[in-house]
Protein backbone atom coordinates (compact mmCIF):
# COMPACT_ATOMS: atom_id res chain seq x y z
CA UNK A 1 -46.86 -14.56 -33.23
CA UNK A 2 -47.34 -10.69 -33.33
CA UNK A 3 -48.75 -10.86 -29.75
CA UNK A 4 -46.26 -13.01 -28.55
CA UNK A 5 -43.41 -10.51 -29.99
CA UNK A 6 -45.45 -8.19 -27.89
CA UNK A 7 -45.82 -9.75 -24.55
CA UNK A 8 -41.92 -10.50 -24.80
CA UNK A 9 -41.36 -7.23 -25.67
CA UNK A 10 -43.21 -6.02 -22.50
CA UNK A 11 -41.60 -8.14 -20.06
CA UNK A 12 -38.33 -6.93 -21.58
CA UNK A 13 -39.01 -3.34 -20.77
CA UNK A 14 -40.63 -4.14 -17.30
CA UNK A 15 -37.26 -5.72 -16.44
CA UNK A 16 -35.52 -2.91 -17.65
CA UNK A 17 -37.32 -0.74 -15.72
CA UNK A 18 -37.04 -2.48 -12.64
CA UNK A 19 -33.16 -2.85 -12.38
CA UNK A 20 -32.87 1.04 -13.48
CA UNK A 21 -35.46 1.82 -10.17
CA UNK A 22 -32.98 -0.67 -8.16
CA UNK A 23 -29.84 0.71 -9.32
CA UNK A 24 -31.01 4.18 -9.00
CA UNK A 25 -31.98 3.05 -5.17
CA UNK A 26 -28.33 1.29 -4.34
CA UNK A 27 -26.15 3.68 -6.20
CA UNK A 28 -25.60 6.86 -7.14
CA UNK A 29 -25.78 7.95 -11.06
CA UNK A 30 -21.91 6.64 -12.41
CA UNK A 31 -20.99 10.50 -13.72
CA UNK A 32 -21.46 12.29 -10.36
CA UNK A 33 -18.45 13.88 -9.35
CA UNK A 34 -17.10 12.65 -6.09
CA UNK A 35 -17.36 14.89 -2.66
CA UNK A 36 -14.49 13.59 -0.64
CA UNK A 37 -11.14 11.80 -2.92
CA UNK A 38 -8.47 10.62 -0.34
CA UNK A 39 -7.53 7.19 1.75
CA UNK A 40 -8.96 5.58 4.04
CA UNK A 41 -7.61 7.03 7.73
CA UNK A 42 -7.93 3.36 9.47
CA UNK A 43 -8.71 0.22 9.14
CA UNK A 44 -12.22 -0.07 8.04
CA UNK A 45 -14.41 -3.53 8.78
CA UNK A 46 -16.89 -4.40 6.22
CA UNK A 47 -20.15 -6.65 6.22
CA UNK A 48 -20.61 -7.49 1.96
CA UNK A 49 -20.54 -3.95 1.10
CA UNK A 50 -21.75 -1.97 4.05
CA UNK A 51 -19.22 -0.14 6.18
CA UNK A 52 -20.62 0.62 9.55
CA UNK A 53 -19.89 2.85 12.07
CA UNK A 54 -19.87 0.50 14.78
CA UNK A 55 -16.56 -1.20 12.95
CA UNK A 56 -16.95 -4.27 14.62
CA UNK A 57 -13.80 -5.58 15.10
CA UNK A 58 -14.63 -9.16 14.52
CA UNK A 59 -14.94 -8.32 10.47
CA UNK A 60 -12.74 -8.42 7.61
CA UNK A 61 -11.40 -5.58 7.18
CA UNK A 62 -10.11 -2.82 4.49
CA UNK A 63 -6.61 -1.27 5.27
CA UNK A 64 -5.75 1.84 6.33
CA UNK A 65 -4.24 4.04 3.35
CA UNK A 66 -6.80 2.43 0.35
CA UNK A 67 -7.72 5.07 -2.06
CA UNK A 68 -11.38 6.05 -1.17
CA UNK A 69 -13.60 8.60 -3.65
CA UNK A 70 -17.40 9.02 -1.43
CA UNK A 71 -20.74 11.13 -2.98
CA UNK A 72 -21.65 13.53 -1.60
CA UNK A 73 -24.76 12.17 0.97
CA UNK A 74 -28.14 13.47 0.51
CA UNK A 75 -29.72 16.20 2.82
CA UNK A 76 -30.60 14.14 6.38
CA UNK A 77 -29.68 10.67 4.81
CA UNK A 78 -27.78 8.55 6.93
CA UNK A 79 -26.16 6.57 4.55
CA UNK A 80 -22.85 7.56 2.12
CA UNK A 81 -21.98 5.63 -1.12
CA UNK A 82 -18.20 5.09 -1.83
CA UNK A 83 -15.29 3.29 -4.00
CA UNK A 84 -12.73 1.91 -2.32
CA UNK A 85 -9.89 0.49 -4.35
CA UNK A 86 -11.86 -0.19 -7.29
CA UNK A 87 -15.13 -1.86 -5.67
CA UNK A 88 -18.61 0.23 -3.93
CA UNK A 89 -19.46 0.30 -0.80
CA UNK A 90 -22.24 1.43 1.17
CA UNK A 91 -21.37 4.39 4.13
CA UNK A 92 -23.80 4.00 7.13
CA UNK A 93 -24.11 6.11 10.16
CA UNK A 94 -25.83 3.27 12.10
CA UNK A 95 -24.92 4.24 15.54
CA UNK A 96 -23.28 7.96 16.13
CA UNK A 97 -26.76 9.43 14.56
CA UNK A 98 -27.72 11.02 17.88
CA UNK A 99 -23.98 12.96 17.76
CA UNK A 100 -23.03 13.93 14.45
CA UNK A 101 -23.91 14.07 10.69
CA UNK A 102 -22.79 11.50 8.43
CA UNK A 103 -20.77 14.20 6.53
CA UNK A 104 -18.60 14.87 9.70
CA UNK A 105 -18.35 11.13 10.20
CA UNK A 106 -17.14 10.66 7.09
CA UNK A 107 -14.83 13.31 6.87
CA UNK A 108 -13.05 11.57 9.57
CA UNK A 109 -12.68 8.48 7.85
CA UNK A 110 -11.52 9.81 4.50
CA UNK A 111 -8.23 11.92 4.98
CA UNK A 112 -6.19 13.80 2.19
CA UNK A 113 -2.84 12.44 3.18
CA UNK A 114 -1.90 8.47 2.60
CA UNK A 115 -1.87 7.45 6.59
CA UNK A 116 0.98 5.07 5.24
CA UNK A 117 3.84 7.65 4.88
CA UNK A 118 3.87 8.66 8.72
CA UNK A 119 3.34 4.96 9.48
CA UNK A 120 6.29 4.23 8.16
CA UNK A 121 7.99 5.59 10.74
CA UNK A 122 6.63 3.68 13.69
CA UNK A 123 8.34 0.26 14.88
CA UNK A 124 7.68 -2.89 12.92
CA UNK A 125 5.96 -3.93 16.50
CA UNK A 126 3.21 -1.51 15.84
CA UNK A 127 2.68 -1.79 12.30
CA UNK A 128 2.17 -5.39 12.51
CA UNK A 129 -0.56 -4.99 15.11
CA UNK A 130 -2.15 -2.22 12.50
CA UNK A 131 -1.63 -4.41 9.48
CA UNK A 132 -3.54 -7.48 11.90
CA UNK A 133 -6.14 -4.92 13.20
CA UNK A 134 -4.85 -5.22 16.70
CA UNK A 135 -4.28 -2.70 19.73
CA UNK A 136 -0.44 -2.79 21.23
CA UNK A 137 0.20 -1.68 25.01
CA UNK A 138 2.05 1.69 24.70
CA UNK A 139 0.80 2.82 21.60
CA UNK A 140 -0.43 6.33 21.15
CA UNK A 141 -3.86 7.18 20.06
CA UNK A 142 -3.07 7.73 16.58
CA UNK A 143 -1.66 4.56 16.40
CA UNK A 144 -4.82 3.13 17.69
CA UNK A 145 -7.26 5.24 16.06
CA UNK A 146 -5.28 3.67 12.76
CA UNK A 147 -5.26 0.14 13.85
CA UNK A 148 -9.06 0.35 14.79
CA UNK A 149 -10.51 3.76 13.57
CA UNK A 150 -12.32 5.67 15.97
CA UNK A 151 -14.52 4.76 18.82
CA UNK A 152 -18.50 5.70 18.68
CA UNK A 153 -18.77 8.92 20.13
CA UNK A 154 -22.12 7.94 21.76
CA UNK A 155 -19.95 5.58 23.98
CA UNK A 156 -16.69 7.89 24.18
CA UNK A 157 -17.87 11.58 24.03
CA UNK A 158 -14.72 12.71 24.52
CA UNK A 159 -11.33 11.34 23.06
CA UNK A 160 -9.47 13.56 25.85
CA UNK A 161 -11.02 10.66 27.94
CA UNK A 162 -8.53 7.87 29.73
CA UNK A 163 -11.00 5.35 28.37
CA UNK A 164 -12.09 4.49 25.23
CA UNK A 165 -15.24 2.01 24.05
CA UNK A 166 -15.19 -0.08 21.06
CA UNK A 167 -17.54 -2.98 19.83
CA UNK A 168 -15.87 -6.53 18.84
CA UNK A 169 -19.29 -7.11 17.48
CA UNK A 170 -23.28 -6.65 18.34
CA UNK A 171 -23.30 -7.70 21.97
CA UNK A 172 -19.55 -8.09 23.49
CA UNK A 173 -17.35 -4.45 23.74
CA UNK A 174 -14.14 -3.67 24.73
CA UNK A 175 -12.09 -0.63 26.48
CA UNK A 176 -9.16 0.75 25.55
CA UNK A 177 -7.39 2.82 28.57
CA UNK A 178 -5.15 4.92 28.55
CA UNK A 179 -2.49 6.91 30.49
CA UNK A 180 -0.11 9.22 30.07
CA UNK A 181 -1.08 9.31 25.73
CA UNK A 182 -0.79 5.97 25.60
CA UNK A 183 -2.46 2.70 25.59
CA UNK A 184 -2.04 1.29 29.50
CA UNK A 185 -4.55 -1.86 29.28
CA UNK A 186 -6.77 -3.35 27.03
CA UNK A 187 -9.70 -5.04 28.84
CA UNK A 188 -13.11 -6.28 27.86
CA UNK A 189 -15.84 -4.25 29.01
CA UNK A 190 -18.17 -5.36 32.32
CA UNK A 191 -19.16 -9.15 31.80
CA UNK A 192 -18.30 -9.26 28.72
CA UNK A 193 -16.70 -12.87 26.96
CA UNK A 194 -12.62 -13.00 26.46
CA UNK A 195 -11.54 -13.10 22.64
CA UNK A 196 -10.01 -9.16 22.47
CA UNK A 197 -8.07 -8.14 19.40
CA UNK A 198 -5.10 -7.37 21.56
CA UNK A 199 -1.66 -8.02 20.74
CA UNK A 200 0.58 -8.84 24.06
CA UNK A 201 3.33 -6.29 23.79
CA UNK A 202 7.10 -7.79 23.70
CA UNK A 203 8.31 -4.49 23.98
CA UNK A 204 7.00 -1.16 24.92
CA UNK A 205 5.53 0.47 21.37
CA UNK A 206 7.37 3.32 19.73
């Protein structure tokens, strides 16, 4: 019996041990004070719990304006650990590595301000393509950048540029183009397959 108490007791701590490595691997400890507290600036698309900065449009996604709190990453880690309205997720620089840091990536996504209060003030046109994840003809590139966060900057180097790239998912892309500050066309990229997340304007976008 004693041995059997032990052998139990054993497998008990093994366990133990094993989901403390884990957790320690997946999450940060639950007392670390946050690095960045603030909203998110865009519509971020999730896979489970991993946030990507490809933000495949083809994913669910998590509106512009939740309250975000992210830890601070660790020195040349790639990856950022986050609650968003209550729940983790997972931060990861996937694609922009070659670029920028994941702190300045993620200090674009989190902003101090809730994006909601200026979006208020845009046409119910526009915020219903935001609040669907869509892109609007005449909207301006705050608008978009809201609707469907920023593009990779590996594919658009510069946002001063009349056209912008973004990824539906793994293999098909998009462009955004622009003139005059505002969105002109929305068209999918070279041979790529129709299903866009464009919304065909009624009215020009204000």
């Amino acid at each position: 019996m004693t041995t059997r108490k032990n052998s139990l007791g054993h497998m008990v701590a093994t366990l133990m041990l094993i989901a403390s490595v884990g957790g320690c691997a997946s999450q940060p400890e639950p007392d670390e004070a946050p690095w960045l507290i603030g909203y998110t600036c865009c519509n971020l698309h999730y896979d489970s719990d991993w946030i990507s900065d490809a933000n495949y449009s083809d994913l669910p996604f998590i509106p512009a304006g939740t309250p975000i709190a992210v830890m601070q990453p660790a020195k040349d880690s790639y990856r950022a650990y986050a609650t968003i309205a209550g729940r983790p997720f997972r931060l990861g620089l996937d694609y922009g590595r070659p670029v920028q840091g994941t702190e300045q990536w993620v200090s674009k996504i989190v902003v101090r301000d809730d994006p909601r209060i200026n979006n208020a003030a845009w046409s119910l046109e526009v915020r219903q393509a935001i609040a669907q994840g869509k892109v609007m003809i005449g909207m301006t590139k705050e608008q978009v950048i809201t609707s469907i966060g920023y593009p990779l900057p590996t594919k658009t180097p510069n946002l001063d540029s009349n056209v912008w790239r973004y990824s539906q998912n793994s293999t098909a892309q998009y462009d955004v183009r622009w003139e005059n500050e505002r969105v002109s066309q929305v068209t999918k990229a070279s041979d790529e397959k129709p299903g866009l997340p464009v919304t065909p304007p009624t009215k020009t976008a204000k």
